[in-house]
Protein backbone atom coordinates (compact mmCIF):
# COMPACT_ATOMS: atom_id res chain seq x y z
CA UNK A 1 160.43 30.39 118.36
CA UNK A 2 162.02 33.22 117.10
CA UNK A 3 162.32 36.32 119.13
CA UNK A 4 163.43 39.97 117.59
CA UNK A 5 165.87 41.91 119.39
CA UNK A 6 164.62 46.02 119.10
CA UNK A 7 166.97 48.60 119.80
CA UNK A 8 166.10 51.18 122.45
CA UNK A 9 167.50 54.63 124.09
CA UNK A 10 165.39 55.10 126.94
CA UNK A 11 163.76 52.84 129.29
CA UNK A 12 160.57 55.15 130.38
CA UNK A 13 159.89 55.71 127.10
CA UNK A 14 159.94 52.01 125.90
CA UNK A 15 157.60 51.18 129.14
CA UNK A 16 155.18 53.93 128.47
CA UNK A 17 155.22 52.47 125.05
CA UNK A 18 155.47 48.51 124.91
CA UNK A 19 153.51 48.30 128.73
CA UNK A 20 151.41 51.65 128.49
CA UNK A 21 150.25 51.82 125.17
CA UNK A 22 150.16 48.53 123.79
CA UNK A 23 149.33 46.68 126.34
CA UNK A 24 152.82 44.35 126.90
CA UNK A 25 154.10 42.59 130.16
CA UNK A 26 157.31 42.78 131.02
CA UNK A 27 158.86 39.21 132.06
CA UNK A 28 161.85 40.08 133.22
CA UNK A 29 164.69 42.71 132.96
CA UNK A 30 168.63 42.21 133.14
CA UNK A 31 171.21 44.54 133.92
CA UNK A 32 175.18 44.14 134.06
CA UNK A 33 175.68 46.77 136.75
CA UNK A 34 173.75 49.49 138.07
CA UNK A 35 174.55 52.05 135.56
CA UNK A 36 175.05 49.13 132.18
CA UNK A 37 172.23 49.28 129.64
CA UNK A 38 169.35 47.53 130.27
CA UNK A 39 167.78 44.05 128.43
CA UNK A 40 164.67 42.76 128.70
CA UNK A 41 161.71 40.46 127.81
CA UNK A 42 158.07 42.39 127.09
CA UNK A 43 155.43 40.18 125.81
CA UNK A 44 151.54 40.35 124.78
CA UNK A 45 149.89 36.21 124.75
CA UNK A 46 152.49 34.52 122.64
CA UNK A 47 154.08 37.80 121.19
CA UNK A 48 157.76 37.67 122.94
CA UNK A 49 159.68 40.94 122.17
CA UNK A 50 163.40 41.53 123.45
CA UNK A 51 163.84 44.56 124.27
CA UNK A 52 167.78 46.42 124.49
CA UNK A 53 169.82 49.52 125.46
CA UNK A 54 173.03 47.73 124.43
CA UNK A 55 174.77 49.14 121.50
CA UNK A 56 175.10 45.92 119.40
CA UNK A 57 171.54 44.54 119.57
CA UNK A 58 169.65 45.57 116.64
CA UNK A 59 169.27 48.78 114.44
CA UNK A 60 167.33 51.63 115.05
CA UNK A 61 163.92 51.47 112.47
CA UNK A 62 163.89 47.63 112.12
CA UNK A 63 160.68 46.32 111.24
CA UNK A 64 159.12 43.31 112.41
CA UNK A 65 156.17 41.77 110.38
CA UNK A 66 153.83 40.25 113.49
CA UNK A 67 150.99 37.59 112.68
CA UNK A 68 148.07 39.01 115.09
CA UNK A 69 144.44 37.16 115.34
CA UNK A 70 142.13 39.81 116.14
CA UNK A 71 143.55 42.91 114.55
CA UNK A 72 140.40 45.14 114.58
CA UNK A 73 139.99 44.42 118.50
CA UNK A 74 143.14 45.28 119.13
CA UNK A 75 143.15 48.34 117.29
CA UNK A 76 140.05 49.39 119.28
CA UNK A 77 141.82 48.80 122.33
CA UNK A 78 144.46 51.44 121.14
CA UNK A 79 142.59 53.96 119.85
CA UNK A 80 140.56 54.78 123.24
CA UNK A 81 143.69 54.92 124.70
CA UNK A 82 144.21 58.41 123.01
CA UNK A 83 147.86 58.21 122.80
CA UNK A 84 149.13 61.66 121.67
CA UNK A 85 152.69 60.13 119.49
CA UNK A 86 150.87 57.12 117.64
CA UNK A 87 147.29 56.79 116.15
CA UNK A 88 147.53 53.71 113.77
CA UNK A 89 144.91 52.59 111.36
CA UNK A 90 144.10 49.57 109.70
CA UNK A 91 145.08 48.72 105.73
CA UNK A 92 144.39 45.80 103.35
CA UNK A 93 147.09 44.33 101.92
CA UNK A 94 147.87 43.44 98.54
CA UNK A 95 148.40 39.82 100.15
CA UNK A 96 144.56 39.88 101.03
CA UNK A 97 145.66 40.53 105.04
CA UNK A 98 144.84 43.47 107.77
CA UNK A 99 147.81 44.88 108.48
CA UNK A 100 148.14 48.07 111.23
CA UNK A 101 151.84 49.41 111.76
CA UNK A 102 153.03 50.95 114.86
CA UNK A 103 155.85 52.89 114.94
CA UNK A 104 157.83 52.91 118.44
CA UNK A 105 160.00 55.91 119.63
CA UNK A 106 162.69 54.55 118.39
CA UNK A 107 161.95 53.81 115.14
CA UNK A 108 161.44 50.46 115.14
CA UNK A 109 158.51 49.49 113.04
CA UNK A 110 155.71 46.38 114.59
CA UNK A 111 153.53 45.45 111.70
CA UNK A 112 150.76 44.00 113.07
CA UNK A 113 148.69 41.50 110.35
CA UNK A 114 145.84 39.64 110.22
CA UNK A 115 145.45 37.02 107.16
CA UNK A 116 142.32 35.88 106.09
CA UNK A 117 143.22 31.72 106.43
């Protein structure tokens, strides 16, 4: 399994996005000391996301291309939700997919597709 590594600067914000909005769990958080960054594991089904304050782990506006059954479920899901910073849509792809792309507050980019096989 393979498991990207997003780069965030605020923990609310990533909860009232990954947990709030899109609907993740988190599985488990992990802190050095009381006032160290923060790591930790978010996840939706199979969809394992980490999560991390720390300066090293990933770059701020990395995308990450996510194979998603049930795209056009989903995206219902979100849009009642109302969220005020993100109202995605759905697009065909040259590549004969559904892709919707969500953009977190930091940037980082979740492409969420669909394929037709």
């Amino acid at each position: 399994m393979i498991t990207p590594i997003l780069r965030i600067f605020d923990y609310d914000k990533a909860i009232e996005f990954y947990v709030g909005y899109l609907d993740f769990q988190i599985d488990w958080e992990h802190k050095f000391q009381d006032n160290a960054p923060i790591y930790l594991q978010v996840s939706k089904g199979d969809l394992v996301l980490h999560l991390s304050e720390h300066h090293g782990d990933g770059t701020p506006g990395s995308s990450v291309l996510i194979e998603y059954k049930g795209l056009e479920a989903y995206h219902k899901e979100l849009k009642v939700k109302e969220y005020k910073y993100m109202n995605p849509g759905i697009e065909k792809t040259p590549w004969e997919a559904k892709c919707m792309d969500v953009i977190d507050p930091f940037g980082n980019r979740l492409k969420f597709n669909e394929s037709k096989k």
